[in-house]
C-alpha atoms as a PDB file:
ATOM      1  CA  UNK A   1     -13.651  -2.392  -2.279  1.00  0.00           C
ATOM      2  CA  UNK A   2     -14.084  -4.986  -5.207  1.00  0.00           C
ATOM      3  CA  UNK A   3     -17.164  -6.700  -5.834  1.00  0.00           C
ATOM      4  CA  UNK A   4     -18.128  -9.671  -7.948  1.00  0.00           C
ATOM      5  CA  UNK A   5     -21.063 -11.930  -8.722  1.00  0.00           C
ATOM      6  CA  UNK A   6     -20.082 -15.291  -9.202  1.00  0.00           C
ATOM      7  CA  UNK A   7     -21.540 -18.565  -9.759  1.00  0.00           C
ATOM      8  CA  UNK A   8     -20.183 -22.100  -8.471  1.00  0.00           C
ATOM      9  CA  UNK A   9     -21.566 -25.368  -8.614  1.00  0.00           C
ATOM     10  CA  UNK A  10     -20.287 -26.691  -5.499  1.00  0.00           C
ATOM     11  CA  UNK A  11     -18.584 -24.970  -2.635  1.00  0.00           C
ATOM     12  CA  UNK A  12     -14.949 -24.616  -3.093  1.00  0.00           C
ATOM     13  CA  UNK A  13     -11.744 -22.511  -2.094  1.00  0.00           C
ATOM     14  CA  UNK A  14     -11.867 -19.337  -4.177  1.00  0.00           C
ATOM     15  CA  UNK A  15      -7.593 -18.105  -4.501  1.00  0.00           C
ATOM     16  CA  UNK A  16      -7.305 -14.958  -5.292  1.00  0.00           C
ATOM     17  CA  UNK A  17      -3.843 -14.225  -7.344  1.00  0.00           C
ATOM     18  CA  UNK A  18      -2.975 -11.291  -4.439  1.00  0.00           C
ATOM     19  CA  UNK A  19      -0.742 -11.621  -1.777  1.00  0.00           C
ATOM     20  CA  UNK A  20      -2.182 -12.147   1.670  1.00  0.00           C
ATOM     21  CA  UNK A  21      -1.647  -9.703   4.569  1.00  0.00           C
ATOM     22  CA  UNK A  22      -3.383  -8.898   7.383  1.00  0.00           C
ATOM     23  CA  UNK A  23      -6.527  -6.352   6.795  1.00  0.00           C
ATOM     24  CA  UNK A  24      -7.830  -8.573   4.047  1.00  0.00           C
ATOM     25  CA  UNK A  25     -11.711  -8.675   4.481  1.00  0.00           C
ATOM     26  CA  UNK A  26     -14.646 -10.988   2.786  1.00  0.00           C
ATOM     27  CA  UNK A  27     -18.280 -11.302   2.714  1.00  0.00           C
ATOM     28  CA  UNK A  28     -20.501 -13.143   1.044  1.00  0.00           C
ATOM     29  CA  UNK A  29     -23.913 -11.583   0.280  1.00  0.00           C
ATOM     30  CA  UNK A  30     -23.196  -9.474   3.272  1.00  0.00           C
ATOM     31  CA  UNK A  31     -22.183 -12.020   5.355  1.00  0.00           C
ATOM     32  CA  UNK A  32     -17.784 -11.468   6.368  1.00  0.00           C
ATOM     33  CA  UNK A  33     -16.452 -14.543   5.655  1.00  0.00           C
ATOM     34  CA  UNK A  34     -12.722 -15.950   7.185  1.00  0.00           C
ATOM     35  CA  UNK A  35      -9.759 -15.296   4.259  1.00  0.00           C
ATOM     36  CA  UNK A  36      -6.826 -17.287   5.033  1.00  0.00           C
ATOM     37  CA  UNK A  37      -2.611 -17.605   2.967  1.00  0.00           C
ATOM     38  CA  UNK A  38      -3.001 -20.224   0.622  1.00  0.00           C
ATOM     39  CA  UNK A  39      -0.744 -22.846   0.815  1.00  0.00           C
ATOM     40  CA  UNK A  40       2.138 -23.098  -0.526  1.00  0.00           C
ATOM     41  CA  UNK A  41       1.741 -19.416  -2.365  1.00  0.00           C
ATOM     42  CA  UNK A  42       0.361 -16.953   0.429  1.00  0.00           C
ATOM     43  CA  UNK A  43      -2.172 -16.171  -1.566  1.00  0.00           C
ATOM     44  CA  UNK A  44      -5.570 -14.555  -0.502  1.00  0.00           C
ATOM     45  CA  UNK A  45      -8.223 -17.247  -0.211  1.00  0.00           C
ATOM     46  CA  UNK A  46     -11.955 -18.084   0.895  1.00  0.00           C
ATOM     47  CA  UNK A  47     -14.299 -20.851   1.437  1.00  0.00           C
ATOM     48  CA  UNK A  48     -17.374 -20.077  -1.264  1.00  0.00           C
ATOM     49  CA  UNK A  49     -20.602 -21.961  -1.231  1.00  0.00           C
ATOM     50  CA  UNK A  50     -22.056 -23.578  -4.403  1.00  0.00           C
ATOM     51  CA  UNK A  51     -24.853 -21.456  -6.134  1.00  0.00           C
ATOM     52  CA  UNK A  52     -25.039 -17.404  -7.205  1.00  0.00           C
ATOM     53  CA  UNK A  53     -23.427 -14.736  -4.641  1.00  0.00           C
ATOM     54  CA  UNK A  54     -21.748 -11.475  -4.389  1.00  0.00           C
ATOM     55  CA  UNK A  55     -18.240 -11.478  -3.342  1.00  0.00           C
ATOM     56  CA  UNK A  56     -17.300  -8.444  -1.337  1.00  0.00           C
ATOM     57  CA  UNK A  57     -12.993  -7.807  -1.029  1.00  0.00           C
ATOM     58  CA  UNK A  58     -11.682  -4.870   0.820  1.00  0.00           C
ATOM     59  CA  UNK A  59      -8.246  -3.924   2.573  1.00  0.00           C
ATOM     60  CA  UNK A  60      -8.562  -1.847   5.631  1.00  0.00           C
ATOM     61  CA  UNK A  61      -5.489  -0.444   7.884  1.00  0.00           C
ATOM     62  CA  UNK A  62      -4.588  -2.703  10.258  1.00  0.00           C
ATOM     63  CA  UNK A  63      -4.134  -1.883  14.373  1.00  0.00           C
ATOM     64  CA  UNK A  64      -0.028  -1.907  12.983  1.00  0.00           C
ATOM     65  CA  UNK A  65      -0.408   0.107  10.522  1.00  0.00           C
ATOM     66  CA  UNK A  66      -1.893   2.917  12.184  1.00  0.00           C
ATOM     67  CA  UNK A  67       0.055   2.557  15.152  1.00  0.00           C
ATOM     68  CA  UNK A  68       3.444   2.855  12.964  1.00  0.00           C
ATOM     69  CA  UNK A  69       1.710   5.948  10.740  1.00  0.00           C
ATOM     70  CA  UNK A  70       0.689   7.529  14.436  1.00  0.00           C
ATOM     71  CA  UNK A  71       4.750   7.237  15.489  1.00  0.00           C
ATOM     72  CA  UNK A  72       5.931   8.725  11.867  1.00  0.00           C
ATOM     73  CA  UNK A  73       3.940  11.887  12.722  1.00  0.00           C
ATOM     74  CA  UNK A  74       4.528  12.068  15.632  1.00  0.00           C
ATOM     75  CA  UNK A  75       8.145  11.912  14.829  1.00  0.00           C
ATOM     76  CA  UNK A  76       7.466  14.509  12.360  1.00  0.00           C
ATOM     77  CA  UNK A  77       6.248  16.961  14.372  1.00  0.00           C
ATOM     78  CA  UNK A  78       8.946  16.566  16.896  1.00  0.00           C
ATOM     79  CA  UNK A  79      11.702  17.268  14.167  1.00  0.00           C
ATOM     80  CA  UNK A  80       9.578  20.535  12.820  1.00  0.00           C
ATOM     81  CA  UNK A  81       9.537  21.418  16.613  1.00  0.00           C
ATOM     82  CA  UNK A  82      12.590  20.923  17.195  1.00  0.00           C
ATOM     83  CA  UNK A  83      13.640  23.145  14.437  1.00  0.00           C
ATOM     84  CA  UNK A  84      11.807  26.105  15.406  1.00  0.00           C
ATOM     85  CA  UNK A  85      12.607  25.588  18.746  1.00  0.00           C
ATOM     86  CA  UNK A  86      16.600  24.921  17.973  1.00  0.00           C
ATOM     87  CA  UNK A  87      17.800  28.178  19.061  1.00  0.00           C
ATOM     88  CA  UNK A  88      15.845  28.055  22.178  1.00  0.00           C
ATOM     89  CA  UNK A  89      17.342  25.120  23.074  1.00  0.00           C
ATOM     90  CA  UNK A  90      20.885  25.338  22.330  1.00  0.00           C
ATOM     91  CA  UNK A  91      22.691  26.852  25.925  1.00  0.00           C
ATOM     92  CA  UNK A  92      23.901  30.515  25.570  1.00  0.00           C
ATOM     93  CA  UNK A  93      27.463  29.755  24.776  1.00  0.00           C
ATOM     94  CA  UNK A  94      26.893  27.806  22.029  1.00  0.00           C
ATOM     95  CA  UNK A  95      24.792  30.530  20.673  1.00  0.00           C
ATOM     96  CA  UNK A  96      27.648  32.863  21.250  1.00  0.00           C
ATOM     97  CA  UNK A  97      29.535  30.741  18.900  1.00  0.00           C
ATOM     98  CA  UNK A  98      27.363  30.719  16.068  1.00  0.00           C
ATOM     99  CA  UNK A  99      26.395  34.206  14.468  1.00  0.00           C
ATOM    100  CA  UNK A 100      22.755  34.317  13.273  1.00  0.00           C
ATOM    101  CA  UNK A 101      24.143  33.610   9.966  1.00  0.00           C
ATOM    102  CA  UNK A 102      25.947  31.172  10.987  1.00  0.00           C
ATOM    103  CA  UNK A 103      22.140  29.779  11.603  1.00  0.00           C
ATOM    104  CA  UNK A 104      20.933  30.530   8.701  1.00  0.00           C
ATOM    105  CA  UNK A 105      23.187  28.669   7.050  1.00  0.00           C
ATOM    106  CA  UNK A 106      23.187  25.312   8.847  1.00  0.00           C
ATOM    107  CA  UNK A 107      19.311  25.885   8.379  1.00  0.00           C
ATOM    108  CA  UNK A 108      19.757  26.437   4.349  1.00  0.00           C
ATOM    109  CA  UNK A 109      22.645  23.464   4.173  1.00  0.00           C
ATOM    110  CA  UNK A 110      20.131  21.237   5.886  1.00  0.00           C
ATOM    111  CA  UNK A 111      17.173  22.698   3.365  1.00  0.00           C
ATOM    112  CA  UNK A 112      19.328  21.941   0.881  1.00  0.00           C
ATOM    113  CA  UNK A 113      20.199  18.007   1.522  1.00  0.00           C
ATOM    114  CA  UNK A 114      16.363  17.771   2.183  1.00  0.00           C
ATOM    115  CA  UNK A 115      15.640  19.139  -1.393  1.00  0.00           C
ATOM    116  CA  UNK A 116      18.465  16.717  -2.782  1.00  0.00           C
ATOM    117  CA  UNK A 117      17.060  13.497  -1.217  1.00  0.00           C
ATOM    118  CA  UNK A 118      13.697  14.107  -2.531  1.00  0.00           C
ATOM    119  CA  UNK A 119      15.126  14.786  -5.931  1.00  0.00           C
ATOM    120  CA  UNK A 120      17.163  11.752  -6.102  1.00  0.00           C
ATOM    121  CA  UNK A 121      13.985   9.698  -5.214  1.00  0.00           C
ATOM    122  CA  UNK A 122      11.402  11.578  -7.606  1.00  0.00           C
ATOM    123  CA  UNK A 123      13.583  11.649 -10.167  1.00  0.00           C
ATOM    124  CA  UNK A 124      16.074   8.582 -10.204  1.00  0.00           C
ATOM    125  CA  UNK A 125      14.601   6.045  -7.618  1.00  0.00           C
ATOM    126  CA  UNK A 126      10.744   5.835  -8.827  1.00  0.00           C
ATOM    127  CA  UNK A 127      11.368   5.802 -11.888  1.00  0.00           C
ATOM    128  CA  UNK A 128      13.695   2.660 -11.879  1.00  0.00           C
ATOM    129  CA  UNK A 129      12.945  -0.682 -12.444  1.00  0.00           C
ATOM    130  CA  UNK A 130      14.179  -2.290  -9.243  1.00  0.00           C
ATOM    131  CA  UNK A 131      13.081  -4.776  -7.027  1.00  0.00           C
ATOM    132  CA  UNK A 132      11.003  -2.385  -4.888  1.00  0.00           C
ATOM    133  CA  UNK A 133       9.328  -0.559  -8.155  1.00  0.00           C
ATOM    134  CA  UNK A 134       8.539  -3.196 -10.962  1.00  0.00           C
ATOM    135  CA  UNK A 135       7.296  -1.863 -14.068  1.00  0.00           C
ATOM    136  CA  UNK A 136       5.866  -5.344 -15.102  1.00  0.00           C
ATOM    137  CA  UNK A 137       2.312  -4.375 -16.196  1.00  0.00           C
ATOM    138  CA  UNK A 138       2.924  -1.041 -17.638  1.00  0.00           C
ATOM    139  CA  UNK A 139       2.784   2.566 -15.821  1.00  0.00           C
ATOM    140  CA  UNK A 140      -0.328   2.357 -13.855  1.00  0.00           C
ATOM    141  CA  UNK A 141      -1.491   6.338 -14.603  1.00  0.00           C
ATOM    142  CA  UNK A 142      -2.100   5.354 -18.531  1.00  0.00           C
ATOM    143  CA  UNK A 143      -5.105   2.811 -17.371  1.00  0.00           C
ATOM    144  CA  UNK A 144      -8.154   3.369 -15.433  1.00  0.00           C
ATOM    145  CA  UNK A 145      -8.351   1.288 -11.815  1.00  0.00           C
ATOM    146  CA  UNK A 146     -11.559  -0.864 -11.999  1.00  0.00           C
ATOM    147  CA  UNK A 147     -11.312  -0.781  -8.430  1.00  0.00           C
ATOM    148  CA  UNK A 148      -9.421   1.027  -5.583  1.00  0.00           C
ATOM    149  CA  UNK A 149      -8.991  -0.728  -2.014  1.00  0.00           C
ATOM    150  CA  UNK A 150      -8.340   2.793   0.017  1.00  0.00           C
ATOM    151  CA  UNK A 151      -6.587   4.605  -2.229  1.00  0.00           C
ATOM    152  CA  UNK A 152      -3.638   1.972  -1.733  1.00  0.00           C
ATOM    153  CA  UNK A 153      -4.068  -0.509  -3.879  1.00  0.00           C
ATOM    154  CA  UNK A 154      -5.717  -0.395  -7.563  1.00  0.00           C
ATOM    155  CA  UNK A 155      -7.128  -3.335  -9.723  1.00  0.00           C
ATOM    156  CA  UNK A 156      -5.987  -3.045 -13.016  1.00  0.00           C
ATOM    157  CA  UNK A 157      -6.987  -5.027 -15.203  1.00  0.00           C
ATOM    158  CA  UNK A 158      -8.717  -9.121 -15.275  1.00  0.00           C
ATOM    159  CA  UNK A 159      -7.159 -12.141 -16.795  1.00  0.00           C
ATOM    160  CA  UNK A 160      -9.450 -14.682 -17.714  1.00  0.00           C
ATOM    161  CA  UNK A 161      -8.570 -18.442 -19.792  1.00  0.00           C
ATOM    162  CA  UNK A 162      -8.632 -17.922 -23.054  1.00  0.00           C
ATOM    163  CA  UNK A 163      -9.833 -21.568 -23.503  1.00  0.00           C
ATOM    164  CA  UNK A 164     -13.718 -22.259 -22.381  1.00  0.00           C
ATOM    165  CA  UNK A 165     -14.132 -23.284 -18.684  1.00  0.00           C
ATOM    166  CA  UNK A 166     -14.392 -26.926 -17.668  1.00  0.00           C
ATOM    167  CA  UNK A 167     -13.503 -28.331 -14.405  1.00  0.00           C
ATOM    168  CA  UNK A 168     -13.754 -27.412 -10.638  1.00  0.00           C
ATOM    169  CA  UNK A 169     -11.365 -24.506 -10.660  1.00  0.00           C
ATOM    170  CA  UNK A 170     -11.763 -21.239 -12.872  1.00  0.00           C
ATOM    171  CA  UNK A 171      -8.478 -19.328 -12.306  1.00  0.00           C
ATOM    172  CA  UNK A 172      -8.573 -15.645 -13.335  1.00  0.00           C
ATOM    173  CA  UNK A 173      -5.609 -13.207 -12.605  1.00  0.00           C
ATOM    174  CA  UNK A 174      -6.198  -9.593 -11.159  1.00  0.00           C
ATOM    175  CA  UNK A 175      -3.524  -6.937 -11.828  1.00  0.00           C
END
C-alpha cells in the first residue's frame, strides 16, 4: 500500500502516471473512493476533494487472478501426479516394451529439457531488454522500494517539476 498526504485547493481529478487494471483500490481518510482509466491514457485516476487528506493506493488480486493462479496449480499438481503415477498408468504391454531404464531415461531426457528451459529464461530471457522486460529505469535490486503493493509491484522512486507549482494540476511521476 502507498500512502500520501496531500493538499488541494479545490476538488479535482488526481491521475496517477500507472496503468489502470482491475484491483486498483482508493480511500480517502479512510473512506474507499471509486478509481476509474483516464481518458485517453488508461491511467489510474480519482476524484479528490479540496483541503488536507491522506490518500490510501493499494492493488489486491482480483476474483481472475486467483481463479487463473488456482487452475496453474492445479495443473501442476496433476503433471507431478501424473509423473509418479506414469508407470501405473501405462497398460502392461507397453510396460513390457520399455525396460526400467528405458524409464529412467525418458524421466532424465524430460529432467533435462526442464533444466534447459529454465536456463534459457534465467539466463538469456530476463536479462534482455525486450518488450516484455524493459530496463528503462535501471535494475530495480540496486534501489530501495518506497513502497510495495503485495509484493508485485514496487514504487521506485518520485518525480516531481523541477519548476515551482502554479496552476490547478501538480503532475508528479511514480516509478
Amino acid at each position: 500500500m502507498a500512502a500520501l498526504r496531500l493538499l488541494a485547493t479545490e476538488e479535482q481529478t488526481l491521475v496517477v502516471d500507472w496503468l489502470y487494471a482491475p484491483g486498483w483500490a482508493a480511500a480517502i481518510n479512510g473512506d474507499p473512493v471509486a478509481v476509474f482509466p483516464s481518458t485517453p491514457a488508461g491511467l489510474l485516476a480519482l476524484e479528490a476533494p479540496a483541503g488536507e487528506f491522506d490518500l490510501q493506493l493499494s492493488l489486491s488480486t482480483t476474483i481472475a487472478q486467483s481463479v487463473a493462479s488456482a487452475l496453474s496449480g492445479i495443473g501442476s499438481a496433476a503433471a507431478v501426479l501424473t509423473l509418479l503415477f506414469w508407470s501405473r498408468l501405462t497398460t502392461e504391454r507397453a510396460q513390457r516394451r520399455l525396460s526400467s531404464a528405458g524409464q529412467g531415461l525418458w524421466l532424465l531426457i524430460f529432467a533435462a529439457i526442464g533444466i534447459a528451459v529454465f536456463l534459457l529464461k534465467a539466463l538469456a530471457l530476463d536479462v534482455a531488454d525486450t518488450p516484455i522486460r524493459r530496463s528503462q529505469f535501471g535494475d530495480p535490486r540496486d534501489v530501495n522500494a518506497l513502497a510495495n503493493f503485495g509484493n508485485r509491484i514496487d514504487l521506485l522512486a518520485v518525480e516531481a517539476p523541477a519548476e515551482a507549482f502554479a496552476g490547478p494540476t501538480l503532475t508528479f511521476k511514480l516509478y
